[in-house]
PDB file of N, CA and C in Angstrom:
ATOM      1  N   UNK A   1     205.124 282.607 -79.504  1.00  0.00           N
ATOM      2  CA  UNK A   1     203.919 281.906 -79.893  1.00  0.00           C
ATOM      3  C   UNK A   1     202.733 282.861 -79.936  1.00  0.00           C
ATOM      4  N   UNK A   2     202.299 283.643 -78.779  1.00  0.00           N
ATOM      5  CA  UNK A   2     201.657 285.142 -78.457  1.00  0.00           C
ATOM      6  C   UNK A   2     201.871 285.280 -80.454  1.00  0.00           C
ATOM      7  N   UNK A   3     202.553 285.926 -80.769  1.00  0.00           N
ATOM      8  CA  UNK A   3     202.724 286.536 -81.521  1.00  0.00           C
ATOM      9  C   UNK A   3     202.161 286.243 -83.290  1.00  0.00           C
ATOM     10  N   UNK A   4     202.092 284.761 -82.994  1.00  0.00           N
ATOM     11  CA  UNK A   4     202.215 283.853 -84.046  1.00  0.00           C
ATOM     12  C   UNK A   4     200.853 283.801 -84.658  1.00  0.00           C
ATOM     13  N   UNK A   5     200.089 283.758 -83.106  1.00  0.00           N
ATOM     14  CA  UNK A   5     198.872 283.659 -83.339  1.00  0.00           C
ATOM     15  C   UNK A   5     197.797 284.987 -83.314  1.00  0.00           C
ATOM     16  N   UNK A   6     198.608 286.126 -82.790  1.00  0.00           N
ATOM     17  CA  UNK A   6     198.223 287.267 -82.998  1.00  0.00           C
ATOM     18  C   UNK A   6     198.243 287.564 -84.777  1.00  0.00           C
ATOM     19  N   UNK A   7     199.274 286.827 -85.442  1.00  0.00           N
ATOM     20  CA  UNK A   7     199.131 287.503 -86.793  1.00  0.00           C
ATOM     21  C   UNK A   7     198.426 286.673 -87.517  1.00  0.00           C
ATOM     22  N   UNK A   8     197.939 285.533 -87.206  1.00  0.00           N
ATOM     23  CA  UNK A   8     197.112 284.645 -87.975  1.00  0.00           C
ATOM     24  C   UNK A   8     195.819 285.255 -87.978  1.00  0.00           C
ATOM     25  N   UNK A   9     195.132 285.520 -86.564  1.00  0.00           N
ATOM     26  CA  UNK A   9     194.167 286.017 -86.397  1.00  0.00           C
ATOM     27  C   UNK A   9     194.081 287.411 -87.363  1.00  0.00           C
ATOM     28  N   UNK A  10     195.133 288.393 -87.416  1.00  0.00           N
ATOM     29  CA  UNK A  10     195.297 289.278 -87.985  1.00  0.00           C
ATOM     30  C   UNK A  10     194.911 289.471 -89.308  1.00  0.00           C
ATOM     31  N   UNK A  11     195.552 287.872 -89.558  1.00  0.00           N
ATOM     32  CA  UNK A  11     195.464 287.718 -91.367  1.00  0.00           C
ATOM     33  C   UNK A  11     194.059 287.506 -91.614  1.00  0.00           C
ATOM     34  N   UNK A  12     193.536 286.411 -90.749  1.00  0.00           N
ATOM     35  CA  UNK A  12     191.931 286.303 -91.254  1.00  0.00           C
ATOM     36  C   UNK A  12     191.108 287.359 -91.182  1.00  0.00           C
ATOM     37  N   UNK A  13     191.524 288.285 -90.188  1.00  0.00           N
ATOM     38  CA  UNK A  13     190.391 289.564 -90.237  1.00  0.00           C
ATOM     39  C   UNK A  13     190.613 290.410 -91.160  1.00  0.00           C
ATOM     40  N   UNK A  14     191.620 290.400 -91.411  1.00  0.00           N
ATOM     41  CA  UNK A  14     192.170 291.442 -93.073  1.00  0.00           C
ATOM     42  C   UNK A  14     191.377 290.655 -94.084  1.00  0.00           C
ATOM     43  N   UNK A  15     191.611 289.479 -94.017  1.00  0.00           N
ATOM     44  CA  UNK A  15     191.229 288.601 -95.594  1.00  0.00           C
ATOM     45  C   UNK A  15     189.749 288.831 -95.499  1.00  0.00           C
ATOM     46  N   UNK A  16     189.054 288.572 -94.192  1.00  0.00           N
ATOM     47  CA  UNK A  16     187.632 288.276 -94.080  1.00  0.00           C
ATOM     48  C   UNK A  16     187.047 290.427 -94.243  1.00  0.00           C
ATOM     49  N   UNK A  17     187.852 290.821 -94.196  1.00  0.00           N
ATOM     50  CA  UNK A  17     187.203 292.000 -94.222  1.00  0.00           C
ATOM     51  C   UNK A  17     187.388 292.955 -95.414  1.00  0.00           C
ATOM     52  N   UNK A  18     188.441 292.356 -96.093  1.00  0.00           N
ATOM     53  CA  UNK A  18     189.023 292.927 -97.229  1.00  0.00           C
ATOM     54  C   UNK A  18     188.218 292.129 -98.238  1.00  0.00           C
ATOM     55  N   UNK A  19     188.018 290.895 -98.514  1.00  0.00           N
ATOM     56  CA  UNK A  19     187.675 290.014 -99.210  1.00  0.00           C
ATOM     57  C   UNK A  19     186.973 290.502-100.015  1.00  0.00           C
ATOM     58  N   UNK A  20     186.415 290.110-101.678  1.00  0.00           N
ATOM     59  CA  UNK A  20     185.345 290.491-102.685  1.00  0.00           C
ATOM     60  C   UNK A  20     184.841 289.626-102.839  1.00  0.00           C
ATOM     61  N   UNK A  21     184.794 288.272-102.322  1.00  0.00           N
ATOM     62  CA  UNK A  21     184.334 287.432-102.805  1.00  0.00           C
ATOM     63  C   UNK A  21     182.666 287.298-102.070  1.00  0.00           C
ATOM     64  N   UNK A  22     182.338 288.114-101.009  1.00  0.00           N
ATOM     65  CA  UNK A  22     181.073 288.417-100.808  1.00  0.00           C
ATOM     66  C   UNK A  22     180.909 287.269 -99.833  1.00  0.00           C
ATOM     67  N   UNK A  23     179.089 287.370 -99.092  1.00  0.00           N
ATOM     68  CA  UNK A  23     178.929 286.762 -97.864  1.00  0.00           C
ATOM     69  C   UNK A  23     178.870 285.893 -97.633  1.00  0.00           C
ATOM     70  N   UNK A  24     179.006 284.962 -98.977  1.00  0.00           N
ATOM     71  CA  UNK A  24     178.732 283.439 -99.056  1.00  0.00           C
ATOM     72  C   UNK A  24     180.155 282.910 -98.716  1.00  0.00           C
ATOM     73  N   UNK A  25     181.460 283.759 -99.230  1.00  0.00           N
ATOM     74  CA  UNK A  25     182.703 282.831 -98.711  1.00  0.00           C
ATOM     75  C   UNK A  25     183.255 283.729 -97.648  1.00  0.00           C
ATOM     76  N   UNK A  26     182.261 284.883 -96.888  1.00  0.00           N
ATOM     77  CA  UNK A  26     182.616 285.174 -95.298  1.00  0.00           C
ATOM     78  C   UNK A  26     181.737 283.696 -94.109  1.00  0.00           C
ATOM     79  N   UNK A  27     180.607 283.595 -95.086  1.00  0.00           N
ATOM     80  CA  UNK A  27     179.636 282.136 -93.876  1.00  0.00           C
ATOM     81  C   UNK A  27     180.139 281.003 -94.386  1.00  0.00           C
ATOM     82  N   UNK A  28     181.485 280.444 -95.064  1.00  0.00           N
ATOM     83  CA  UNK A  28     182.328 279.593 -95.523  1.00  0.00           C
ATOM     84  C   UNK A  28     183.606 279.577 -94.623  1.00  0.00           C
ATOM     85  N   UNK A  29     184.458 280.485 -94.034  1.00  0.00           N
ATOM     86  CA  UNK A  29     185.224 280.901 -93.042  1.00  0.00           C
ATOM     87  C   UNK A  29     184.641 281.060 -91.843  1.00  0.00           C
ATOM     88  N   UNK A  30     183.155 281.599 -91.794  1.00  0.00           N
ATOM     89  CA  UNK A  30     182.852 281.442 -90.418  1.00  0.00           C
ATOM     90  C   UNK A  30     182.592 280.156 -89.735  1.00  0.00           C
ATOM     91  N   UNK A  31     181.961 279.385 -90.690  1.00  0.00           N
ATOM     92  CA  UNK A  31     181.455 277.542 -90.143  1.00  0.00           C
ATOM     93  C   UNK A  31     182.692 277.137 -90.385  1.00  0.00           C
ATOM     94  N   UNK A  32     183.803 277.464 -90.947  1.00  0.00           N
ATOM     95  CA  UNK A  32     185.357 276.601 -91.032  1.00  0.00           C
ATOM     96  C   UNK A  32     185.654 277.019 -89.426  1.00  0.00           C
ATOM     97  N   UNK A  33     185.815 278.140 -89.459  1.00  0.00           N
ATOM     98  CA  UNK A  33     186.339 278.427 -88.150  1.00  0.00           C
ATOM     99  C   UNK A  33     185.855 278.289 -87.063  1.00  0.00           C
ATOM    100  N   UNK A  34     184.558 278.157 -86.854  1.00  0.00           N
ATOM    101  CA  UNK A  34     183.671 276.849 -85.441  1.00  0.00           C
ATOM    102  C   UNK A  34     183.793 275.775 -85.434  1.00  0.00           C
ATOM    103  N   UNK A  35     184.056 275.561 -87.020  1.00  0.00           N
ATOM    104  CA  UNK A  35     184.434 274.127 -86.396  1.00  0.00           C
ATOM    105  C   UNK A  35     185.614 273.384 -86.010  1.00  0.00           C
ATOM    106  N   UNK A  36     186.786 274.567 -86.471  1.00  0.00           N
ATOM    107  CA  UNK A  36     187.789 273.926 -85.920  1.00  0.00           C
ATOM    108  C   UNK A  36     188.001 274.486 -84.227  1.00  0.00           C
ATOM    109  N   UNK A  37     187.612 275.498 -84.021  1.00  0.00           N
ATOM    110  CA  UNK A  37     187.090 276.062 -82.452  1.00  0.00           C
ATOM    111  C   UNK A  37     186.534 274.202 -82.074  1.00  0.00           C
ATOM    112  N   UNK A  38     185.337 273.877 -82.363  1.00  0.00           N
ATOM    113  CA  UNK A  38     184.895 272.691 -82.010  1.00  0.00           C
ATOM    114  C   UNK A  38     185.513 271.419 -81.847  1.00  0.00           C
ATOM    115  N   UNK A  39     187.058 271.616 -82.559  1.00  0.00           N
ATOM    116  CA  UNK A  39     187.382 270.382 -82.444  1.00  0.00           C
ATOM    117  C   UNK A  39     188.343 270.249 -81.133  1.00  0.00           C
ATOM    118  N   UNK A  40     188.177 268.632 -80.677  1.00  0.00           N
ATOM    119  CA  UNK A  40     188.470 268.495 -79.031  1.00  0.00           C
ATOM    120  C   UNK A  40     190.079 268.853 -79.463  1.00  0.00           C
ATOM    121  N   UNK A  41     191.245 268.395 -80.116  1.00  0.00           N
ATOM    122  CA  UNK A  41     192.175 268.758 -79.796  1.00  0.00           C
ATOM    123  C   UNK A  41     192.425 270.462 -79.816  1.00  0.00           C
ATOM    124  N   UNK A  42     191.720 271.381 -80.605  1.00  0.00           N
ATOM    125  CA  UNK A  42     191.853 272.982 -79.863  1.00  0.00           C
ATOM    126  C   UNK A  42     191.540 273.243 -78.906  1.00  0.00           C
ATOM    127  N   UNK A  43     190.047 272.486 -78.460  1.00  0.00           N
ATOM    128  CA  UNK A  43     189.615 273.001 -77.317  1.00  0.00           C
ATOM    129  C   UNK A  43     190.299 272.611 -76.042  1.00  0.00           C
ATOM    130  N   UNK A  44     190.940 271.428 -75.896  1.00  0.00           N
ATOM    131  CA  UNK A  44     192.162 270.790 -74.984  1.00  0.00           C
ATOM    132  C   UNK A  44     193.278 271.921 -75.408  1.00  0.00           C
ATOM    133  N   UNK A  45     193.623 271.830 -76.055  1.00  0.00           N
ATOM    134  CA  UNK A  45     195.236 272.848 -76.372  1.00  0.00           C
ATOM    135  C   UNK A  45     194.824 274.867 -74.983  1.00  0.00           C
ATOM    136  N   UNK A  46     193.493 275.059 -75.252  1.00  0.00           N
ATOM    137  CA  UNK A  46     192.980 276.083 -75.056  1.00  0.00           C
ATOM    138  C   UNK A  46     192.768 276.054 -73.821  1.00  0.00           C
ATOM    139  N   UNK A  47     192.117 274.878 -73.111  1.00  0.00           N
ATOM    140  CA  UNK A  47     191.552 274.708 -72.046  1.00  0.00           C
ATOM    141  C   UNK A  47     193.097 274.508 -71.072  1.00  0.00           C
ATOM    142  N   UNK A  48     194.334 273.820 -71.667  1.00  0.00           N
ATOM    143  CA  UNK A  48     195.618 273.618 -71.013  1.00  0.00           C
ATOM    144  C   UNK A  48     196.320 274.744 -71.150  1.00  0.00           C
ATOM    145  N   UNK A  49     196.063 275.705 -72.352  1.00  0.00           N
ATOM    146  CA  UNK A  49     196.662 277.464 -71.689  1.00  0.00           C
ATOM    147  C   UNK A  49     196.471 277.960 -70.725  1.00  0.00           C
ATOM    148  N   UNK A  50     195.048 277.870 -70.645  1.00  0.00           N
ATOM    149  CA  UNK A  50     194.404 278.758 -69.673  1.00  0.00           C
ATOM    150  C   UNK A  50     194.842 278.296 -68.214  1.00  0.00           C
ATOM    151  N   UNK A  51     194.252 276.717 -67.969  1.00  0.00           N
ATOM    152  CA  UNK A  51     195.294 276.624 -66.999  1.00  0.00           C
ATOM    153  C   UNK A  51     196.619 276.885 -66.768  1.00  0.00           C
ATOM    154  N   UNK A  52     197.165 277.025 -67.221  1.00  0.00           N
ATOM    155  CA  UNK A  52     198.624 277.220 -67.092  1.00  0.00           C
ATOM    156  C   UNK A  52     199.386 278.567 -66.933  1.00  0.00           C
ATOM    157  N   UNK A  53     198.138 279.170 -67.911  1.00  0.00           N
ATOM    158  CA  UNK A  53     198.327 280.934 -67.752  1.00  0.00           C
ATOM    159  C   UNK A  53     197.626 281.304 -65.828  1.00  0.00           C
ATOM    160  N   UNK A  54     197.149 280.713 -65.795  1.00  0.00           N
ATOM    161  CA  UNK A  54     196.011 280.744 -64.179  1.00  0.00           C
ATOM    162  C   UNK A  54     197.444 280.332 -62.911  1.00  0.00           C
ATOM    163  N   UNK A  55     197.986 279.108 -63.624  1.00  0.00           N
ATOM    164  CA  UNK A  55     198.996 278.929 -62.280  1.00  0.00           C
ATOM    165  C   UNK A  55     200.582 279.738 -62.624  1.00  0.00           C
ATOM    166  N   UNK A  56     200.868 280.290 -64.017  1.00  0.00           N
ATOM    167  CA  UNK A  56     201.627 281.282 -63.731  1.00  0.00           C
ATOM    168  C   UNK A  56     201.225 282.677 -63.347  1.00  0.00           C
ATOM    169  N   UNK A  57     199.720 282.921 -63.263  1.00  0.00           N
ATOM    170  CA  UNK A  57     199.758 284.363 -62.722  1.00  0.00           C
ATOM    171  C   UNK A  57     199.695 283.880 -60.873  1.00  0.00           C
ATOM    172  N   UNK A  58     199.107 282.512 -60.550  1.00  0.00           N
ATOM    173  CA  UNK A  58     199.507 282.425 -59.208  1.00  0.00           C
ATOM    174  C   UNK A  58     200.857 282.586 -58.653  1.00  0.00           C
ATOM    175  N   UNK A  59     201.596 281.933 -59.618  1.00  0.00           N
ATOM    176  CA  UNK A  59     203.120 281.884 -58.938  1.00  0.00           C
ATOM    177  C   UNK A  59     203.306 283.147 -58.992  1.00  0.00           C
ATOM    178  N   UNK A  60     204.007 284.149 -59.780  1.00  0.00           N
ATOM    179  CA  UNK A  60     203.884 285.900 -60.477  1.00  0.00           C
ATOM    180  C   UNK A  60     203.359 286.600 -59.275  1.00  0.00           C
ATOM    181  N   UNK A  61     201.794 286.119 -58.685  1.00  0.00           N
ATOM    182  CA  UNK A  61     201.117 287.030 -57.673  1.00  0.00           C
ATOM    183  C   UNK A  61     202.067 286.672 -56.476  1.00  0.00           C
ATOM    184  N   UNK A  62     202.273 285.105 -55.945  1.00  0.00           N
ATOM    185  CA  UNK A  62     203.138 285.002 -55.055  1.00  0.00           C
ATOM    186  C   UNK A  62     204.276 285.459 -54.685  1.00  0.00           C
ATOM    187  N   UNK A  63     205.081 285.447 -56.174  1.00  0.00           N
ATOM    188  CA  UNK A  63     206.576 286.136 -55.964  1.00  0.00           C
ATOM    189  C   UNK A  63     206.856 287.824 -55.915  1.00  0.00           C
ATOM    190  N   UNK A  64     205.666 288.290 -56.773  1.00  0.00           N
ATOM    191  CA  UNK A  64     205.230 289.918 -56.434  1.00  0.00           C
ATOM    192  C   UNK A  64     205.349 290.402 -54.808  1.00  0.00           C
ATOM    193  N   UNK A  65     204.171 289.373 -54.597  1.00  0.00           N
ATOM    194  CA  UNK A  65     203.480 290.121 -53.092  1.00  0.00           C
ATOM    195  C   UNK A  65     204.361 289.183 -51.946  1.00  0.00           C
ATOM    196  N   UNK A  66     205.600 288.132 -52.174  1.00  0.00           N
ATOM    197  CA  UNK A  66     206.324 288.745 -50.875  1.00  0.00           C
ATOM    198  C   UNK A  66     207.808 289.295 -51.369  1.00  0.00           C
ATOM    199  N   UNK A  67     207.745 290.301 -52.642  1.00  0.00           N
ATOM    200  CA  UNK A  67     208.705 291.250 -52.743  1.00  0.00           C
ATOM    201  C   UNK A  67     208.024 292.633 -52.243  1.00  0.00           C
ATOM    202  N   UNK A  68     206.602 292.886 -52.702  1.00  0.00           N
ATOM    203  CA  UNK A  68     206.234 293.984 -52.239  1.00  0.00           C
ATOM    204  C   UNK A  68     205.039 294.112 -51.221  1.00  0.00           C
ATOM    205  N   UNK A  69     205.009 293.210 -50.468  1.00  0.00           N
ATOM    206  CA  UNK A  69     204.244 293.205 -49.325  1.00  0.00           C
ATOM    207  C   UNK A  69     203.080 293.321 -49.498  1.00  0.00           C
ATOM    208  N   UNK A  70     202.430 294.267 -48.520  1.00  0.00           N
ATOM    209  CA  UNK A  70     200.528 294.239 -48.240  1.00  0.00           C
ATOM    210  C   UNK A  70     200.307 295.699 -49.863  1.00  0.00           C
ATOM    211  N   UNK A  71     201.617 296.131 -50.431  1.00  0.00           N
ATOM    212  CA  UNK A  71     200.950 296.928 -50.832  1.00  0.00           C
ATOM    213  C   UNK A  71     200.486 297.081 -52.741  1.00  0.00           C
ATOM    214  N   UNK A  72     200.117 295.277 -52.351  1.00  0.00           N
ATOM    215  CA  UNK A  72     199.323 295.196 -53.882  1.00  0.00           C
ATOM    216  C   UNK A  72     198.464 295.700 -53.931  1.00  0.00           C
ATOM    217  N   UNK A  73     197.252 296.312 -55.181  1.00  0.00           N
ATOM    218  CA  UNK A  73     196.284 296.741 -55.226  1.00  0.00           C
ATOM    219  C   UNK A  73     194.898 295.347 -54.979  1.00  0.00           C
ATOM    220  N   UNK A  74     194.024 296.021 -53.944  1.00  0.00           N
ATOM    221  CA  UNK A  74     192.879 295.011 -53.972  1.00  0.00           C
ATOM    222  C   UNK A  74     192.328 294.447 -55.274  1.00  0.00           C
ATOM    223  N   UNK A  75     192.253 295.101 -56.061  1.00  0.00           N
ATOM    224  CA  UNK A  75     191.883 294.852 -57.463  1.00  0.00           C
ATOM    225  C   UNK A  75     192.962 293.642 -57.726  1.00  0.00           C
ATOM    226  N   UNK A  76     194.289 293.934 -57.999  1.00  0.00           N
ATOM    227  CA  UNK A  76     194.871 293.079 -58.341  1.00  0.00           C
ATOM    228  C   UNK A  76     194.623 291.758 -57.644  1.00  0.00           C
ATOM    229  N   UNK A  77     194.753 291.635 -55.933  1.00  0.00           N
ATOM    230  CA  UNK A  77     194.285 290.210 -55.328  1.00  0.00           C
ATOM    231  C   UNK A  77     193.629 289.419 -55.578  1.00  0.00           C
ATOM    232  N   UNK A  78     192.074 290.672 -56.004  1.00  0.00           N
ATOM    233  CA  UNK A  78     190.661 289.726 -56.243  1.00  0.00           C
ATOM    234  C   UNK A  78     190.659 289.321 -57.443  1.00  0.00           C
ATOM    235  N   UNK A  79     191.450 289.524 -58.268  1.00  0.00           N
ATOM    236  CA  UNK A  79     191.626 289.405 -59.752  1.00  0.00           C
ATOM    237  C   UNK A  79     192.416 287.597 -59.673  1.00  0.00           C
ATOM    238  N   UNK A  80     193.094 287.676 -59.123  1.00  0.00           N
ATOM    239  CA  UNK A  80     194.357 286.569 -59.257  1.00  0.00           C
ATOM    240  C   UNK A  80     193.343 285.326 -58.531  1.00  0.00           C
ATOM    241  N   UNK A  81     192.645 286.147 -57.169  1.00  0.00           N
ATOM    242  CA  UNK A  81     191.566 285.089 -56.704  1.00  0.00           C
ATOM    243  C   UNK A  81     190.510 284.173 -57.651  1.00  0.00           C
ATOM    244  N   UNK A  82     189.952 285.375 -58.428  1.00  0.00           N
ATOM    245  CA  UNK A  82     188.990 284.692 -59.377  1.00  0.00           C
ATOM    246  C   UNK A  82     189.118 284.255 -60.290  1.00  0.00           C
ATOM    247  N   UNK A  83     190.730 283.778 -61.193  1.00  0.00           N
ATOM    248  CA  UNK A  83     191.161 283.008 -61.727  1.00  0.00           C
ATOM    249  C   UNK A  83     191.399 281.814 -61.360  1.00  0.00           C
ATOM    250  N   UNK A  84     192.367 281.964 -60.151  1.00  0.00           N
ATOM    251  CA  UNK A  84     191.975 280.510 -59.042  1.00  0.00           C
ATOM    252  C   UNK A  84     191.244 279.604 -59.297  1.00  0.00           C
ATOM    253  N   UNK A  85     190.103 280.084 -58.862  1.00  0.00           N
ATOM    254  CA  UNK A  85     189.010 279.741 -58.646  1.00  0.00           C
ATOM    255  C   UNK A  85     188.323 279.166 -59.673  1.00  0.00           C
ATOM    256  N   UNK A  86     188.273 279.686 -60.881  1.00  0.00           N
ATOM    257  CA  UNK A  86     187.864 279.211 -62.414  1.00  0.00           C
ATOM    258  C   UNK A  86     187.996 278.515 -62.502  1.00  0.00           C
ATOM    259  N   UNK A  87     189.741 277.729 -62.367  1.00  0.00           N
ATOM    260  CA  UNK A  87     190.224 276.519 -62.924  1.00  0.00           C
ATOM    261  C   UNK A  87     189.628 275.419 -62.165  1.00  0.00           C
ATOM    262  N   UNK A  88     189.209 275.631 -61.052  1.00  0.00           N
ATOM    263  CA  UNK A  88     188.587 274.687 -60.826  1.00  0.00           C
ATOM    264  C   UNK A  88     187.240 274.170 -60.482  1.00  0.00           C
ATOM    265  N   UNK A  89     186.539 275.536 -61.030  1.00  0.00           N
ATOM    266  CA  UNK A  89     184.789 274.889 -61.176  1.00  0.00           C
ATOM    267  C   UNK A  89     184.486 274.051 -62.014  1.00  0.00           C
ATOM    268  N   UNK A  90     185.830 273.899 -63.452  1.00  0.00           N
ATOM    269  CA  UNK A  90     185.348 273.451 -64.515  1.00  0.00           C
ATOM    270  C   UNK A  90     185.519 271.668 -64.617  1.00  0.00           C
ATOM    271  N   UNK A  91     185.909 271.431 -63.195  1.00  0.00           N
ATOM    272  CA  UNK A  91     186.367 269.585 -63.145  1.00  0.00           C
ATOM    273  C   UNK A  91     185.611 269.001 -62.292  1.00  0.00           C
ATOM    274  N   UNK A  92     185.151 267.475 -62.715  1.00  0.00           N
ATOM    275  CA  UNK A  92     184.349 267.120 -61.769  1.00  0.00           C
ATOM    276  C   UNK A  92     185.137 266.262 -60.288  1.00  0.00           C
ATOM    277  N   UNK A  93     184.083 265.269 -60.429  1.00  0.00           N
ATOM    278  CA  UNK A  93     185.006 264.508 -59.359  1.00  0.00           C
ATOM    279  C   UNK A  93     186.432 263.737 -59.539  1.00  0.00           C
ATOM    280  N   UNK A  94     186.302 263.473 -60.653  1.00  0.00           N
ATOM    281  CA  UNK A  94     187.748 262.477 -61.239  1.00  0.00           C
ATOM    282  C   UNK A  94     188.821 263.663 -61.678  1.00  0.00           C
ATOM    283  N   UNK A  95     188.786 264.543 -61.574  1.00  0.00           N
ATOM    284  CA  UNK A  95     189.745 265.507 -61.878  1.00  0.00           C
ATOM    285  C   UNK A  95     189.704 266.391 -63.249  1.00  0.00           C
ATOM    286  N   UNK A  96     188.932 265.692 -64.403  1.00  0.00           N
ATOM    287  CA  UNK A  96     188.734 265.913 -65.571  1.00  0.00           C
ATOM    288  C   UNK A  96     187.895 267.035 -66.162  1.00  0.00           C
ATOM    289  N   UNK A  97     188.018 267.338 -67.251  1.00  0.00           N
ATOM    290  CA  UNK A  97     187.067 268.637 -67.895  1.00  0.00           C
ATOM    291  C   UNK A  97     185.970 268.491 -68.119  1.00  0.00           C
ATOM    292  N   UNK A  98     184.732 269.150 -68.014  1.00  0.00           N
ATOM    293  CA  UNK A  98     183.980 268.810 -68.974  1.00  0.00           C
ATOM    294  C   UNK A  98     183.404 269.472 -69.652  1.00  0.00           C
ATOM    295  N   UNK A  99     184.856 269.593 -70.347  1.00  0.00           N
ATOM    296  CA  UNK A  99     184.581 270.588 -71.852  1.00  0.00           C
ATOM    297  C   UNK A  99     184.633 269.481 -72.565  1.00  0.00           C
TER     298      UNK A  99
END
């Protein structure tokens, strides 16, 4: 999937940079593409990666560090910490987003 969307992105920056059709149909792709950024089902699809990418690098950090003990890098800890932590500044009291 990684991949899928690595070449989409790929394609628009080729098209948008290669393009002749000039700045009027680059600010035609740019307001297309905020607004589908804007729409709630991407921003849900995006907002449920991220979580998900957040509790597999928790599990990953867990199963790392009791194969290799105290001798993760601090960097790495505080890193895995402040992802943690992200996922859940962004919910209020009912559990929900408010994105």
């Amino acid at each position: 999937m990684r991949y899928k969307v690595t070449f989409a992105i790929g394609l628009a920056v080729g098209y948008v940079l290669g393009t002749r059709a000039g700045r009027e149909r680059y600010e035609q792709l740019k307001k297309s593409a905020r607004e589908v950024a804007q729409t709630p089902a991407v921003r849900n699809a995006a907002e449920t990666a991220g979580q998900a990418g957040r509790a597999y690098a928790g599990k990953a950090f867990a199963v790392v560090g009791d194969k290799v003990g105290d001798k993760l890098p601090e960097s790495l800890s505080e890193r895995v910490r402040t992802l943690r932590g992200r996922g859940r500044s962004g919910e209020d009291e009912w559990g929900t987003s408010n994105t």
